[in-house]
Protein backbone atom coordinates (compact mmCIF):
# COMPACT_ATOMS: atom_id res chain seq x y z
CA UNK A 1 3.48 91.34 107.72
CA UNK A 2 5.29 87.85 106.94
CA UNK A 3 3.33 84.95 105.83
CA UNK A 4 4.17 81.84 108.09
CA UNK A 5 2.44 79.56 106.72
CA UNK A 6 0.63 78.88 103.52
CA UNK A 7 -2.36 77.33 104.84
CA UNK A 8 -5.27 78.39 106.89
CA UNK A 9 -6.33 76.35 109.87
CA UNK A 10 -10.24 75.96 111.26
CA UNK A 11 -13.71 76.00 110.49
CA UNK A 12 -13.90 78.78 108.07
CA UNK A 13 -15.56 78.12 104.99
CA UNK A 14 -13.54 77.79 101.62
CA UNK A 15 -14.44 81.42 100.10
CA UNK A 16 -12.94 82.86 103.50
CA UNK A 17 -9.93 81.02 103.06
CA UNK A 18 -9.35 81.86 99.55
CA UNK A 19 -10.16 85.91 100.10
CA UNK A 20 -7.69 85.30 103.60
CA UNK A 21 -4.84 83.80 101.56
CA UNK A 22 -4.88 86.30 98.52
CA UNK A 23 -4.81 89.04 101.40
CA UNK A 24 -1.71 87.41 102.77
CA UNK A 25 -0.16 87.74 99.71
CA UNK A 26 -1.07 90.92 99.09
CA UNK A 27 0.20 92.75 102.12
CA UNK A 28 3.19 90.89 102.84
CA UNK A 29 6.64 92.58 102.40
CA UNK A 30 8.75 89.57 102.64
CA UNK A 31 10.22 89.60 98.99
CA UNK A 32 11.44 86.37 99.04
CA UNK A 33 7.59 84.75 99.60
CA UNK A 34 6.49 87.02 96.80
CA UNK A 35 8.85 85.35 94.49
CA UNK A 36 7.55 81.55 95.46
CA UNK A 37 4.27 82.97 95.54
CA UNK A 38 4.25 83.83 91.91
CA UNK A 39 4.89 80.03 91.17
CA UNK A 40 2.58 78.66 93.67
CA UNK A 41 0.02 76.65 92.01
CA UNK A 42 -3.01 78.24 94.39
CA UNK A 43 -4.79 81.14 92.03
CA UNK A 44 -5.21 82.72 95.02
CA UNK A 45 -2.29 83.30 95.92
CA UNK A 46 -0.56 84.12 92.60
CA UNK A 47 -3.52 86.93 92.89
CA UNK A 48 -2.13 87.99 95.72
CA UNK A 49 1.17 88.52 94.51
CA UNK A 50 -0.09 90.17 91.71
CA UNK A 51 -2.16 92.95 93.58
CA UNK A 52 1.06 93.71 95.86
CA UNK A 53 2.06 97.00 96.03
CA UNK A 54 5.57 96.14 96.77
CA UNK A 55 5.76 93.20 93.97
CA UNK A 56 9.34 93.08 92.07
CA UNK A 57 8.81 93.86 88.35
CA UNK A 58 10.55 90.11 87.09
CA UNK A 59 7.60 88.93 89.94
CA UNK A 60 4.79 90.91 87.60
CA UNK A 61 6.40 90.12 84.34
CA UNK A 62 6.46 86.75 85.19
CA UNK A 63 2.76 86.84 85.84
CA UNK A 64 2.18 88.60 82.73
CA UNK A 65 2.21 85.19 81.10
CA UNK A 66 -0.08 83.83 83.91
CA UNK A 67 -2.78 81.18 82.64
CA UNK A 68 -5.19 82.30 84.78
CA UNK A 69 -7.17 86.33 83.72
CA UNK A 70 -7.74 86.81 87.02
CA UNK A 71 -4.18 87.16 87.86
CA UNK A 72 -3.19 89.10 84.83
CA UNK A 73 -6.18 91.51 85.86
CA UNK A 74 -4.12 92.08 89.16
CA UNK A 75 -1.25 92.15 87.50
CA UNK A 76 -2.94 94.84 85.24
CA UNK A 77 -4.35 96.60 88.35
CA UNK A 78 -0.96 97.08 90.28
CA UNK A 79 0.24 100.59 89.79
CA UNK A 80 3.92 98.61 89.92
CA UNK A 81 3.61 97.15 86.77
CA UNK A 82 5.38 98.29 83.62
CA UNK A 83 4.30 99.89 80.82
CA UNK A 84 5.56 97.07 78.61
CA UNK A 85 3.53 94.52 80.66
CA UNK A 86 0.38 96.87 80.08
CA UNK A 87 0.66 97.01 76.74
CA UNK A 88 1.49 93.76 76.56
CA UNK A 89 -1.95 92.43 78.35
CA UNK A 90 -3.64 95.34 75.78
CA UNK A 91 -3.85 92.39 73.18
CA UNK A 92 -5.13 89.47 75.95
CA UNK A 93 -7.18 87.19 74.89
CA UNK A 94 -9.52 88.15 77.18
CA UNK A 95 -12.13 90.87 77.02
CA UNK A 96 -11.57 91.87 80.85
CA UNK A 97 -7.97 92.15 81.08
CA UNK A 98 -7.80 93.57 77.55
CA UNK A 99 -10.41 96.73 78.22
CA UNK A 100 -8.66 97.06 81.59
CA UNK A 101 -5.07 97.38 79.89
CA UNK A 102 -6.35 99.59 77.52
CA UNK A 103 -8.33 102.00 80.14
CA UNK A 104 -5.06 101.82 81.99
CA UNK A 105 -2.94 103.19 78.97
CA UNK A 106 -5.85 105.65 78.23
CA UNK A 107 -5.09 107.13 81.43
CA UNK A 108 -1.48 107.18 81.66
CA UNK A 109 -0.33 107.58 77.43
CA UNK A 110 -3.46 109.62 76.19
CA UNK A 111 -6.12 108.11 74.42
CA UNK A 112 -5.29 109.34 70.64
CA UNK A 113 -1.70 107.15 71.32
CA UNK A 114 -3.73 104.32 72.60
CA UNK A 115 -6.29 104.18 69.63
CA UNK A 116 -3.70 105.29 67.30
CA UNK A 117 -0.82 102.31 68.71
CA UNK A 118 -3.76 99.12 69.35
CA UNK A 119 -6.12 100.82 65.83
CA UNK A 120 -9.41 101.01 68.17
């Protein structure tokens, strides 16, 4: 799937248009919109980039650092993302994205290196 365009045309409301431009985001396997995507200024579709399963890792890295927990979340969430990144987000300043790291490392380190490494 390529996204065309970065806009939505017709009568749909605003939530459909947000959910309908993340999605476009997320599916697409043009590499090259994944990359502008990750700088766009639309949260939604820095969300989508984040969620992609085929996202490059300087793409997640960068949105590591993203202002916005919603997109780290993703960025958490995609199975893509290095372990540096996770452990990185382990310390977020916010709750969400910092449990979510954490479960994530849980799973995938053990949880005596995770309590051990972030002294839960």
């Amino acid at each position: 799937m390529k996204v065309q365009n970065w806009y939505i045309t017709g009568g749909q409301s605003a939530l459909f248009i947000e959910d309908k431009l993340e999605s476009m985001f997320a599916q697409t396997n043009d590499l090259e919109i994944l990359h502008k995507g990750a700088a766009s200024a639309d949260v939604n579709v820095r969300r989508g980039v984040a969620s992609n399963p085929i996202a490059p890792i300087i793409v997640l890295n960068a949105l590591t650092l993203d202002p916005e927990p919603s997109v780290r979340l993703k960025v958490v969430k995609n199975e893509r993302t290095p372990l540096s990144d996770i452990e990185y987000l382990a310390v977020d300043n916010n709750e969400q994205v910092r449990n979510a790291s954490l479960q994530k490392l849980s799973r995938i380190m053990g949880e005596v290196f995770v309590q051990t490494k972030f002294l839960i």
